[in-house]
N, C-alpha and C. Protein backbone atom coordinates (compact mmCIF):
# COMPACT_ATOMS: atom_id res chain seq x y z
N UNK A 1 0.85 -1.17 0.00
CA UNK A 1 0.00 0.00 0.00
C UNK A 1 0.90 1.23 0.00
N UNK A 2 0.53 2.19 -0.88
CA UNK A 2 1.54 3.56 -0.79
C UNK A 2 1.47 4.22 0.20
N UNK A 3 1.97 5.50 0.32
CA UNK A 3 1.83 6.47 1.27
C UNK A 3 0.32 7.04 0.84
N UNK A 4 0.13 7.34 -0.29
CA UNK A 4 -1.03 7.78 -0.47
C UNK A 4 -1.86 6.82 -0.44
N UNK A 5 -1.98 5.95 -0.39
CA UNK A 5 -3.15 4.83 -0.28
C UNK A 5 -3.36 5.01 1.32
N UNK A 6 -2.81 4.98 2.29
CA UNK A 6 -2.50 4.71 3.49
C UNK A 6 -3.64 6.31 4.02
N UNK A 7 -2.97 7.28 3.45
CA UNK A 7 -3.38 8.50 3.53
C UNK A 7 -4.95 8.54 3.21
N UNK A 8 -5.36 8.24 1.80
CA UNK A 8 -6.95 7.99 1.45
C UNK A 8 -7.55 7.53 2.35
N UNK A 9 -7.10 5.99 2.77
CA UNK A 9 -7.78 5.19 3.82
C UNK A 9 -7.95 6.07 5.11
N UNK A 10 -6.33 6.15 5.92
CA UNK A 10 -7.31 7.17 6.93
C UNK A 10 -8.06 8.06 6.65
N UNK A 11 -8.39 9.15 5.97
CA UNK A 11 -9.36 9.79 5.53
C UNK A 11 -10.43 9.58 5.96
N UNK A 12 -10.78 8.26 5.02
CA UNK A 12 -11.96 7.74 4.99
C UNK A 12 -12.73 7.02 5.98
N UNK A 13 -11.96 6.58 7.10
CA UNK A 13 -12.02 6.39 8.33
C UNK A 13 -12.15 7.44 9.04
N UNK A 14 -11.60 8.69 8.92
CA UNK A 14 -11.91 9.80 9.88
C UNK A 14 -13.42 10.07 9.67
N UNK A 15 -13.68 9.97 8.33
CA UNK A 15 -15.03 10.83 8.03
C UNK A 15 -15.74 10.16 8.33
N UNK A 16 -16.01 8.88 8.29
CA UNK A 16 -16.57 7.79 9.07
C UNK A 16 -16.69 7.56 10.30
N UNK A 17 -15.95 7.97 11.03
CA UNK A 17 -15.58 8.55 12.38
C UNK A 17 -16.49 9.36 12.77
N UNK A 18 -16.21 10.59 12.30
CA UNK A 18 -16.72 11.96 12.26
C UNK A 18 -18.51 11.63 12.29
N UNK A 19 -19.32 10.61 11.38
CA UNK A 19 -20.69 10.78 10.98
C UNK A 19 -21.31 10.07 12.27
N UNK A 20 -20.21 8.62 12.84
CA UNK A 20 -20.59 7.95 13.44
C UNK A 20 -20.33 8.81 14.81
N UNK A 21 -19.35 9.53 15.43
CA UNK A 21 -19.81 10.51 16.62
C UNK A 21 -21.02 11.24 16.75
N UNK A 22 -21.07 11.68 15.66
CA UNK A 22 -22.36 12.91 15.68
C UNK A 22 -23.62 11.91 15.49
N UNK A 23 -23.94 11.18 15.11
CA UNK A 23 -24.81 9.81 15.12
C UNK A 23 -25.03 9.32 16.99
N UNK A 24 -23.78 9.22 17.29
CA UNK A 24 -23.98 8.88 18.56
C UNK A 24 -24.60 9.73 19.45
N UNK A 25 -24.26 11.36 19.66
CA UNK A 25 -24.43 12.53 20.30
C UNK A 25 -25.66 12.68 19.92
N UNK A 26 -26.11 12.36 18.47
CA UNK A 26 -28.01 12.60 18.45
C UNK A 26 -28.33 11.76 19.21
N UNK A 27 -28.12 10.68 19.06
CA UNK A 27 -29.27 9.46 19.90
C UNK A 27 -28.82 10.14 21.47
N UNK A 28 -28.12 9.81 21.90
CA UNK A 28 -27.58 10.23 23.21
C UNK A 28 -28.28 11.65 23.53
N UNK A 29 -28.35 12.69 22.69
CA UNK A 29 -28.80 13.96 23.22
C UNK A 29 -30.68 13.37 23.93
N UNK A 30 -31.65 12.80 23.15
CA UNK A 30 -32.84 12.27 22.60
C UNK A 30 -32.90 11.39 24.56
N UNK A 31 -31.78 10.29 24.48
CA UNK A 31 -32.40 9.35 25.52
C UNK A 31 -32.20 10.76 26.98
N UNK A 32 -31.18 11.31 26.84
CA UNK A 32 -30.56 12.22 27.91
C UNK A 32 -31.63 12.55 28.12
N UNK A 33 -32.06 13.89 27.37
CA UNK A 33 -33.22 14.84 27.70
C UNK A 33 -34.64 14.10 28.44
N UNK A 34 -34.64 12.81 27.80
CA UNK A 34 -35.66 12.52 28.45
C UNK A 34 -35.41 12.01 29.98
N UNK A 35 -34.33 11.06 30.23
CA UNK A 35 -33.96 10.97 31.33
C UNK A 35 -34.00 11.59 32.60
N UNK A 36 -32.94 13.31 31.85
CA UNK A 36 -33.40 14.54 32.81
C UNK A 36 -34.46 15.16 32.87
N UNK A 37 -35.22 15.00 32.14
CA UNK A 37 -36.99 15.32 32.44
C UNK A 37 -37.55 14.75 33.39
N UNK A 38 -37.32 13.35 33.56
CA UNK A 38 -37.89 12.25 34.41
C UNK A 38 -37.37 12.74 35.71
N UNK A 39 -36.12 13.13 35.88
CA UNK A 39 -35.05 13.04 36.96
C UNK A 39 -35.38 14.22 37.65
N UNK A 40 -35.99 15.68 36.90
CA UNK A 40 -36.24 16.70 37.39
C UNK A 40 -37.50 16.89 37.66
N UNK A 41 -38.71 15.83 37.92
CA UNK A 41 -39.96 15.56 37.79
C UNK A 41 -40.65 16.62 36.88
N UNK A 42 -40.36 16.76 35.88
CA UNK A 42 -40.48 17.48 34.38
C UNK A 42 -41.87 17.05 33.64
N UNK A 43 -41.38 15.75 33.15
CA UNK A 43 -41.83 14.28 32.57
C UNK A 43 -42.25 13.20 33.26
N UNK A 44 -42.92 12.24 33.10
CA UNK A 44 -43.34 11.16 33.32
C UNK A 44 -42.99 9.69 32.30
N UNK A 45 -42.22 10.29 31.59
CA UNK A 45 -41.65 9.61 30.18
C UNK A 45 -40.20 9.58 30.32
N UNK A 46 -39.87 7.81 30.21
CA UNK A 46 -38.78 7.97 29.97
C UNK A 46 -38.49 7.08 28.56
N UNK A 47 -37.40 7.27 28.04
CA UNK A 47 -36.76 7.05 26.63
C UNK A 47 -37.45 5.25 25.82
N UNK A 48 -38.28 5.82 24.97
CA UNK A 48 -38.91 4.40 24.57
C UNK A 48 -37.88 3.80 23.82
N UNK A 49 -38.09 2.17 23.59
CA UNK A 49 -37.02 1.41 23.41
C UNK A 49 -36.87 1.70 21.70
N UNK A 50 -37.27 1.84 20.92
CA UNK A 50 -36.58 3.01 19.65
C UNK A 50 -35.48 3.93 20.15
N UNK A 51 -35.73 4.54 20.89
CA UNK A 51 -34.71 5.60 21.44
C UNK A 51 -33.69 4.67 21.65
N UNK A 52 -33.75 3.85 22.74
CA UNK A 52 -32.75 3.10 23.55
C UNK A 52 -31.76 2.06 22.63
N UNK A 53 -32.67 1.66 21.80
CA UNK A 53 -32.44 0.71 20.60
C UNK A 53 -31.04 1.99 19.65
N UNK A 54 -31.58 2.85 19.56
CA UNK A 54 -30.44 3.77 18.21
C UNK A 54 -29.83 4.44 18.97
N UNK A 55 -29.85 4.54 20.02
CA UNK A 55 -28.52 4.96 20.80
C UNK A 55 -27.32 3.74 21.11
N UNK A 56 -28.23 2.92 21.50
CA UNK A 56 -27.14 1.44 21.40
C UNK A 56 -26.43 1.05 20.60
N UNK A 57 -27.37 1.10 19.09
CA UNK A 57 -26.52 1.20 18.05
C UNK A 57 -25.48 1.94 17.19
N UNK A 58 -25.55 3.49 17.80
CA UNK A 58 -24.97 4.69 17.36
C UNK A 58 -23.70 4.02 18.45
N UNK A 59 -23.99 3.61 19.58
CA UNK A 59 -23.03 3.94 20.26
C UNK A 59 -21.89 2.27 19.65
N UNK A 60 -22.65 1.24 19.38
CA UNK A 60 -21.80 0.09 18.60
C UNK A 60 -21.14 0.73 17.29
N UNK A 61 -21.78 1.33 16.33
CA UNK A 61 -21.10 1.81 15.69
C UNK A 61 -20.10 2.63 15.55
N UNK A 62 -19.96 3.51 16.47
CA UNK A 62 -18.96 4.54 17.01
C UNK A 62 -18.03 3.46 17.39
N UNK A 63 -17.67 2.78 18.32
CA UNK A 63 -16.54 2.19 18.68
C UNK A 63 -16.22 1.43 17.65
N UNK A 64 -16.76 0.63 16.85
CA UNK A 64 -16.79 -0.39 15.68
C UNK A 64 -15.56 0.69 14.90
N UNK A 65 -15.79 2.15 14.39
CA UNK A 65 -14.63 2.54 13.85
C UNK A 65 -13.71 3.17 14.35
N UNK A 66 -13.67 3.12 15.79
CA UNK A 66 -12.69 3.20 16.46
C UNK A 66 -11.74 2.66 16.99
N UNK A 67 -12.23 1.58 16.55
CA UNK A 67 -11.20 0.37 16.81
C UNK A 67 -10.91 -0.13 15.65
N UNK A 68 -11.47 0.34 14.42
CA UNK A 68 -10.82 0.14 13.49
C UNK A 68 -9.89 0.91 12.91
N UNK A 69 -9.85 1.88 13.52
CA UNK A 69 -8.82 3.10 13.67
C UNK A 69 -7.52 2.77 14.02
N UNK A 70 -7.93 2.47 15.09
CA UNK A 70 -6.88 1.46 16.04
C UNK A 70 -5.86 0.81 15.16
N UNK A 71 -6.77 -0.11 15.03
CA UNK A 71 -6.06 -1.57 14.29
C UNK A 71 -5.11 -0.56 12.73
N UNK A 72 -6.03 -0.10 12.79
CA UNK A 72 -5.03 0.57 11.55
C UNK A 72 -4.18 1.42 11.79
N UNK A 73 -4.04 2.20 12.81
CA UNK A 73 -3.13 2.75 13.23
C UNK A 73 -1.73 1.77 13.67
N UNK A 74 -2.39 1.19 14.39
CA UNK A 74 -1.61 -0.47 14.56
C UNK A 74 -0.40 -0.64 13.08
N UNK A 75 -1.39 -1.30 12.15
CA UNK A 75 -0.52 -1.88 11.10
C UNK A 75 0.07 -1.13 10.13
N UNK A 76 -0.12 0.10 10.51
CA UNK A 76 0.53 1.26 9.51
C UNK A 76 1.58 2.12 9.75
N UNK A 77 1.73 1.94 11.49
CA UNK A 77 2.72 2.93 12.11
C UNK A 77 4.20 2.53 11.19
């Protein structure tokens, strides 16, 4: 793999990175708010399992390329 191949790839992992944080921080903002609604006797509602469900998954996906980060950081140093 070249230097520039190496270079593309991280890239493309950052930006992937990048969609999958902000992916996470929505779901996460969504279960939060409701949480602290509940917590501040606000609400009577807390985060239905849709919510709970795509935050779980925002949050698998987020590490999923972070550890593929990793690993590539790993075999490229």
């Amino acid at each position: 793999m070249s230097q520039n191949d190496v270079y593309a790839e991280w890239q493309k992992l950052c930006e992937e990175q990048e969609k999958a944080r902000e992916a996470y921080f929505k779901a996460f903002s969504s279960v939060n708010q409701k949480f602290a609604a509940f917590a501040q006797g606000v609400s009577n509602k807390n985060p239905n399992n849709n919510e709970l469900s795509k935050f779980d998954e925002a949050w698998k996906a987020w590490e999923d390329v972070k550890n593929r980060m990793h690993q590539f950081a790993k075999d490229n140093a």
